[in-house]
C-alpha atoms as a PDB file:
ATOM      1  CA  UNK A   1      93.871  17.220 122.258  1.00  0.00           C
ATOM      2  CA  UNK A   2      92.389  13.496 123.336  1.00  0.00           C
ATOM      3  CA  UNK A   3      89.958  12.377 121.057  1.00  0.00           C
ATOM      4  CA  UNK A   4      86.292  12.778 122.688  1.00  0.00           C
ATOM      5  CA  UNK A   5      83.796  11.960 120.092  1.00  0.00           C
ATOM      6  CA  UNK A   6      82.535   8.685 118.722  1.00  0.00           C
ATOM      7  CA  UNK A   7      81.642   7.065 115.419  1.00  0.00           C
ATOM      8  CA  UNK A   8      78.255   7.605 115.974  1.00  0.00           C
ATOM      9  CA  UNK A   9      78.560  11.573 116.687  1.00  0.00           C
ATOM     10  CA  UNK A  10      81.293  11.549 114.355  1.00  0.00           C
ATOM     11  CA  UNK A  11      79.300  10.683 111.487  1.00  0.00           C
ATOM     12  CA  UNK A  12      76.596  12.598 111.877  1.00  0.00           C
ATOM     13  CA  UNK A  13      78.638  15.791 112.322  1.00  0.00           C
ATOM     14  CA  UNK A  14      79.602  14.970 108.924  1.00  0.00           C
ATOM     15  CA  UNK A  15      76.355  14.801 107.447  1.00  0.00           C
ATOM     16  CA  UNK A  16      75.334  17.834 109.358  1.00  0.00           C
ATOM     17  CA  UNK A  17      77.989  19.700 108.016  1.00  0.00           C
ATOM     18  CA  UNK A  18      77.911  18.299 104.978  1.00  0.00           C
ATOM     19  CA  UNK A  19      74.382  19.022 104.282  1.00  0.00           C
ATOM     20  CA  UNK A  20      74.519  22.202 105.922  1.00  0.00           C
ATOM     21  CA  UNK A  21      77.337  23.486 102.921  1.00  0.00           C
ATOM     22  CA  UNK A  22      75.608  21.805 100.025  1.00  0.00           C
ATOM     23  CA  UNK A  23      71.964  23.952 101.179  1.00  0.00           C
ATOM     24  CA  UNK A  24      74.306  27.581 101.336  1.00  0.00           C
ATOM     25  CA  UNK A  25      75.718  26.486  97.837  1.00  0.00           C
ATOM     26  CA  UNK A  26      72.456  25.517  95.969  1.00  0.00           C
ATOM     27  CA  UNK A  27      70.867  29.209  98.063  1.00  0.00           C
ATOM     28  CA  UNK A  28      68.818  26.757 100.034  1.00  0.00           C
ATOM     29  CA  UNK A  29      69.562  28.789 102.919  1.00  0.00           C
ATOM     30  CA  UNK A  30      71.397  31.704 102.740  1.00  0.00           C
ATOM     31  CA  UNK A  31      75.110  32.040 103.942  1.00  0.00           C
ATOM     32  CA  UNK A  32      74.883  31.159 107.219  1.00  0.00           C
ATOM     33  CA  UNK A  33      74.836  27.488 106.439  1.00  0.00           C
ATOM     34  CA  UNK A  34      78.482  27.606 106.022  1.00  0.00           C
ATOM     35  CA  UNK A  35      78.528  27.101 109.408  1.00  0.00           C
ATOM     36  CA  UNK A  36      78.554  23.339 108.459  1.00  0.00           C
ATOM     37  CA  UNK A  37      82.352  23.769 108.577  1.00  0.00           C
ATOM     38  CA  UNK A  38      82.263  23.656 112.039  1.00  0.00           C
ATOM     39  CA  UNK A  39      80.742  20.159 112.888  1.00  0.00           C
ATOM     40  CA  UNK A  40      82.750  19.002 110.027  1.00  0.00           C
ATOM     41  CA  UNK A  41      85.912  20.338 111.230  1.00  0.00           C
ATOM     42  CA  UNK A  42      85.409  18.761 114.711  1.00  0.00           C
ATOM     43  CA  UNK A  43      84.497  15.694 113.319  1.00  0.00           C
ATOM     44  CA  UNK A  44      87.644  15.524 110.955  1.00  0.00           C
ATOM     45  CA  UNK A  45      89.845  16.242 114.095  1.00  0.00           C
ATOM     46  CA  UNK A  46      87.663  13.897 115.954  1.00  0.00           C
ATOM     47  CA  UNK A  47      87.744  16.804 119.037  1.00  0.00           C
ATOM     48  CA  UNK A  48      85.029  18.770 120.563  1.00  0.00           C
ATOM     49  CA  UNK A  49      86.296  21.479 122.377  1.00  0.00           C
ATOM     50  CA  UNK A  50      82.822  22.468 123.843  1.00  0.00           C
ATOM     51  CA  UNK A  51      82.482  18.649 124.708  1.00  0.00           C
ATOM     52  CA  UNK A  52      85.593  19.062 126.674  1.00  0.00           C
ATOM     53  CA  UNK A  53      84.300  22.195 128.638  1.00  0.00           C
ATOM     54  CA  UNK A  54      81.055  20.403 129.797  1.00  0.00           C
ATOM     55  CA  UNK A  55      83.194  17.085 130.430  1.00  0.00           C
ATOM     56  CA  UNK A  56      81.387  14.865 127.748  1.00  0.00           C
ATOM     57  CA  UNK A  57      83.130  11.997 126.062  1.00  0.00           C
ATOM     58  CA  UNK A  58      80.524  10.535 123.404  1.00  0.00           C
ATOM     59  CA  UNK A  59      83.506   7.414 122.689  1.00  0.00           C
ATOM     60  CA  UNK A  60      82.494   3.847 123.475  1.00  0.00           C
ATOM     61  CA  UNK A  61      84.328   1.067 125.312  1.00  0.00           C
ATOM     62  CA  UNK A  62      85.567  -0.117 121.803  1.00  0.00           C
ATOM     63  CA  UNK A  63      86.308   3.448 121.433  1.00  0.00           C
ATOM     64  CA  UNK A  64      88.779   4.300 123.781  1.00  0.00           C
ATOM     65  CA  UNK A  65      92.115   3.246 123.835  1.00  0.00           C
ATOM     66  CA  UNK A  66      93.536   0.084 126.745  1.00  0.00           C
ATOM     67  CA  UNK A  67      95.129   1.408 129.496  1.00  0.00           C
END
């Protein structure tokens, strides 16, 4: 798996997700914000899978590693 995600995607998958758990915990929303797990998930792993089906790559030049 090659890292396809930047900080900038990165971090707001983890707010996303974040959020999205803490609103099913307090019964903001029902359960189905536990579903948060999965944009944190990618973001810890820093690897979309769906990104990598469509061909997206959200990194920037300082991003991506020298050749």
């Amino acid at each position: 798996m090659t890292a396809n995600m930047g900080t900038i995607d990165k971090w707001l998958r983890i707010v996303v997700g974040v959020a999205l758990i803490a609103l099913a915990i307090f019964g903001v929303i029902g359960w189905w914000g536990y579903i948060g797990i999965i944009p944190l998930a990618t973001a810890v792993i820093n690897f979309c899978p769906v990104y990598r089906l469509i061909g997206i790559d959200t990194r920037g030049k300082s991003d991506k590693p020298s050749p």
